[in-house]
Protein backbone atom coordinates (compact mmCIF):
# COMPACT_ATOMS: atom_id res chain seq x y z
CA UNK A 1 0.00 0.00 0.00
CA UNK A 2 1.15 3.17 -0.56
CA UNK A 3 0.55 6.47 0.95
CA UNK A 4 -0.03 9.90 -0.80
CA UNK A 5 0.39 13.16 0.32
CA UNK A 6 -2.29 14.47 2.80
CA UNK A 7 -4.99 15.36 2.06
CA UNK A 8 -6.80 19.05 2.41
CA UNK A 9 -7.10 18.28 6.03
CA UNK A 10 -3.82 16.91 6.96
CA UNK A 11 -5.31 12.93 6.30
CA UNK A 12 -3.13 10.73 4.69
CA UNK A 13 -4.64 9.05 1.69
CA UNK A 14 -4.21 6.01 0.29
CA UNK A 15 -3.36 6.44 -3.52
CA UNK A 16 -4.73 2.65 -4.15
CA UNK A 17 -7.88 3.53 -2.02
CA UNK A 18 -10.20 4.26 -5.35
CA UNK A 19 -11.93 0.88 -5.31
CA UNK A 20 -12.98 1.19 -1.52
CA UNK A 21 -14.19 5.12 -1.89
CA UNK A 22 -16.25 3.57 -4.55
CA UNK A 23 -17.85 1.07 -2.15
CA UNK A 24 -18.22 3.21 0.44
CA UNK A 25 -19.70 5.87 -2.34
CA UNK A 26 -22.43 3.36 -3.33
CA UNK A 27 -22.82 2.24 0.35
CA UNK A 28 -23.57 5.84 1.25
CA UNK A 29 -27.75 6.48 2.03
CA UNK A 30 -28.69 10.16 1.56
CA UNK A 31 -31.80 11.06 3.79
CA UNK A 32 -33.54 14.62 5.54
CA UNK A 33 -32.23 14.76 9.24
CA UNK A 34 -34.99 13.84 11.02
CA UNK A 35 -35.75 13.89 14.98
CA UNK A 36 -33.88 10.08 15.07
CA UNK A 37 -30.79 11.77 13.84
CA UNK A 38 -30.38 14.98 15.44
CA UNK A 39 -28.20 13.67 18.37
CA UNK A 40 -25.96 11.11 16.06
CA UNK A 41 -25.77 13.77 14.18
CA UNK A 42 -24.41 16.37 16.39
CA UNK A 43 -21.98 13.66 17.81
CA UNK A 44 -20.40 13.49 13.56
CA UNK A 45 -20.53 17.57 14.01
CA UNK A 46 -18.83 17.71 17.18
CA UNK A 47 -16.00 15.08 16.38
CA UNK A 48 -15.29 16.46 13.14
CA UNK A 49 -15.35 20.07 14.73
CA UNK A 50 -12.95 18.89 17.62
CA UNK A 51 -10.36 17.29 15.80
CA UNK A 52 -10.57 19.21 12.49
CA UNK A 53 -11.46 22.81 13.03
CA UNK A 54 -11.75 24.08 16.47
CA UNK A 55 -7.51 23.31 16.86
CA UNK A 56 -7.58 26.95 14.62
CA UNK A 57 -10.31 29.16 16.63
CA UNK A 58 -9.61 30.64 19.99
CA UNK A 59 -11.48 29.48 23.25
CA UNK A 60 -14.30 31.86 22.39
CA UNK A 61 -15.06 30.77 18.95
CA UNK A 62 -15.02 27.20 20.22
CA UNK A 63 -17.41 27.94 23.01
CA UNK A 64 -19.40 30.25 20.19
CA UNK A 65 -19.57 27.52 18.31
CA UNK A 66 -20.75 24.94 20.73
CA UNK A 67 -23.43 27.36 21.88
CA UNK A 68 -24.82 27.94 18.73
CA UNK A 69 -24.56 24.53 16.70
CA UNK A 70 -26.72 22.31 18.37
CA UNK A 71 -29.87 19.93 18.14
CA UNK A 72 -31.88 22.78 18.32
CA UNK A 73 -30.22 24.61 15.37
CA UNK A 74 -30.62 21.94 13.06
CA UNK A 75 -33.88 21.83 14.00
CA UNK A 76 -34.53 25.63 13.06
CA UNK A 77 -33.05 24.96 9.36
CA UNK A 78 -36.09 24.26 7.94
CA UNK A 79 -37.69 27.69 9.09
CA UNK A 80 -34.80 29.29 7.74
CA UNK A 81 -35.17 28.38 4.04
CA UNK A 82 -32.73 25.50 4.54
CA UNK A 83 -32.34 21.45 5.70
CA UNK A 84 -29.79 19.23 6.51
CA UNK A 85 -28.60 16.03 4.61
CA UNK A 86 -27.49 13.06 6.47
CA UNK A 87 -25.00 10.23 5.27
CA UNK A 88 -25.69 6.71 6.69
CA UNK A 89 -23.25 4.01 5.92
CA UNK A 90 -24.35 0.45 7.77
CA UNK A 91 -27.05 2.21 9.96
CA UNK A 92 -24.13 4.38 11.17
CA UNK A 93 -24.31 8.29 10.88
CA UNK A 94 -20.90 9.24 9.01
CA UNK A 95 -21.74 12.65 7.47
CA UNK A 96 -24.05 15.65 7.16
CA UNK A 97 -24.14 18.78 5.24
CA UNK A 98 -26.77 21.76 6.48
CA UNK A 99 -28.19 24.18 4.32
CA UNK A 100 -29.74 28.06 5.49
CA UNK A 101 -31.06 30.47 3.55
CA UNK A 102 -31.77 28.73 0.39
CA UNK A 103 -28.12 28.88 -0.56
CA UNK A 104 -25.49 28.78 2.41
CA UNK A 105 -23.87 26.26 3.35
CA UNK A 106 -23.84 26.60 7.27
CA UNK A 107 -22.43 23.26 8.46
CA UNK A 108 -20.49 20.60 6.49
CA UNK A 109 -18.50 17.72 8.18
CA UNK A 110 -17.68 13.99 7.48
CA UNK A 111 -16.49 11.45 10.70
CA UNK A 112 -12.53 12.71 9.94
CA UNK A 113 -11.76 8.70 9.77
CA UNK A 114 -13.66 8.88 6.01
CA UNK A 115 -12.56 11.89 4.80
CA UNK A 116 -11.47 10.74 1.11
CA UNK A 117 -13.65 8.18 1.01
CA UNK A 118 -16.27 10.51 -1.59
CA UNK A 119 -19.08 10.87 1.13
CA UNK A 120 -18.51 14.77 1.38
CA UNK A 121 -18.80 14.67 -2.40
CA UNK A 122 -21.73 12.57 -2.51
CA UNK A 123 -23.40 15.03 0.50
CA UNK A 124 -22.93 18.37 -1.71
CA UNK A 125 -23.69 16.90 -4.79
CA UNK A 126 -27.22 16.04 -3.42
CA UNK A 127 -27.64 19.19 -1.14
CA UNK A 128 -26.59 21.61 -4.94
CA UNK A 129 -28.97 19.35 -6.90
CA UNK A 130 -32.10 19.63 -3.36
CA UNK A 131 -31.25 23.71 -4.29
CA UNK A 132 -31.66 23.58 -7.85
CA UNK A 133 -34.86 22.00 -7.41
CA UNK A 134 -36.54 23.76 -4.56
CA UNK A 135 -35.45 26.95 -4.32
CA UNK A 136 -36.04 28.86 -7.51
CA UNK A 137 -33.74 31.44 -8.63
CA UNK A 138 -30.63 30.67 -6.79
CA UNK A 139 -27.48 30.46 -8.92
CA UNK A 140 -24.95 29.98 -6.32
CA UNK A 141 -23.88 28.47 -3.15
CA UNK A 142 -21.95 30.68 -0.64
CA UNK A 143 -20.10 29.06 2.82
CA UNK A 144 -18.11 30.58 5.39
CA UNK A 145 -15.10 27.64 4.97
CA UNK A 146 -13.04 27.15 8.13
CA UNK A 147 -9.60 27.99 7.04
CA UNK A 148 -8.61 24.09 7.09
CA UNK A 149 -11.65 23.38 5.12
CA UNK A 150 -10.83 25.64 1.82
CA UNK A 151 -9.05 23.21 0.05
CA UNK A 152 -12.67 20.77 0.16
CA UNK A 153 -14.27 23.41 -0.74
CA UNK A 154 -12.10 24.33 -3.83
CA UNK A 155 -12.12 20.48 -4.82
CA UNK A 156 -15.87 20.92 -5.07
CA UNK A 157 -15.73 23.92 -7.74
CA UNK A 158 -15.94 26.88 -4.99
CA UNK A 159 -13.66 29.87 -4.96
CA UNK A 160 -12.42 32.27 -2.30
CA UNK A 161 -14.49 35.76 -2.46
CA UNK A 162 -12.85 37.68 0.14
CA UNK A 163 -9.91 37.70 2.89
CA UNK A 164 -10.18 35.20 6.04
CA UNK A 165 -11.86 36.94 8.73
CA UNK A 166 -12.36 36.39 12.31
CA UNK A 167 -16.27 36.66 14.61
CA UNK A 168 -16.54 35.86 17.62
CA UNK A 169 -13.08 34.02 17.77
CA UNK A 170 -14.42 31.73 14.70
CA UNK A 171 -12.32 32.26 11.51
CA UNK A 172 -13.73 31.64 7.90
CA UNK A 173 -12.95 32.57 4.38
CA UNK A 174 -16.20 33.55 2.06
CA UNK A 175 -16.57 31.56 -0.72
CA UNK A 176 -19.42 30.66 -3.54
CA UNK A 177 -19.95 27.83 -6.18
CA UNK A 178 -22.41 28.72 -9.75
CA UNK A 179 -24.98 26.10 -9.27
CA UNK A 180 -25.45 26.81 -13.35
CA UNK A 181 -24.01 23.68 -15.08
């Protein structure tokens, strides 16, 4: 086996792992979070936040965070012109990707164990075709990308709009994605 060079978010990759990210791509079931999900859910968010993001934020953007992102906030999504996508392989909550506004992406995180494995891929494919669909009129996707995060977000066809800035002790770089194929 051999090993690549990391990935986006300091993962190493295996270069022969193609035939299992397409298993674990097929594997993959897309479904709307629903109340059975919100705290599995939240568990993928937190991990993934934890060992993937919050290492760059101060102590108050990590307790900003963790007072804002919760159950309850997912639940509010669909009030707010948006939903959240979950990824289920085996049963097993490994990924979701939450949606606000009709157009920004608020929340995106895979268990960091899978990253590589196409289930982020799989998640925003379905959440920019759900947009196309339902929410008339919108021609792009915008996301506040954690800093760590902006190479993901450039594999998926987005592009830095503006310098990284800092609220609240939580740093993100604007970016947007045409949704006009």
């Amino acid at each position: 086996m051999r090993w690549g060079v990391p990935s986006p978010l300091n993962v190493p990759v295996r270069q022969d792992h193609d035939r299992s990210a397409t298993l674990v791509r097929m594997a993959i079931q897309l479904s709307l979070l629903n109340e059975a999900d919100v705290d599995e859910t939240m568990a993928v968010v937190k991990e993934s936040f934890d060992s993937c993001v919050a290492p760059d934020y101060t102590e108050a953007g990590r307790e900003l965070f963790a007072r804002v992102v919760t159950g309850e906030y997912l639940r509010s999504l669909p009030n707010r012109q948006g939903f959240t996508l979950v990824a289920k392989l085996g049963g097993r909550t490994v990924g979701m990707c939450a949606l606000r506004d009709g157009h920004h992406i608020t929340l995106f995180f895979v268990r960091p164990e899978l990253h590589g494995q196409g289930i982020g891929r799989k998640l925003f494919d379905a959440a920019a075709e759900r947009v196309r669909r339902k929410v008339p009129g919108v021609t792009k996707l915008q996301v506040h990308s954690s800093p760590v995060a902006v190479p993901v977000y450039e594999a998926l066809g987005f592009e830095v709009t503006g310098p990284e800035e800092v609220e609240g002790g939580m740093h993100y770089v604007p970016m947007e994605r045409s949704l006009v194929t």
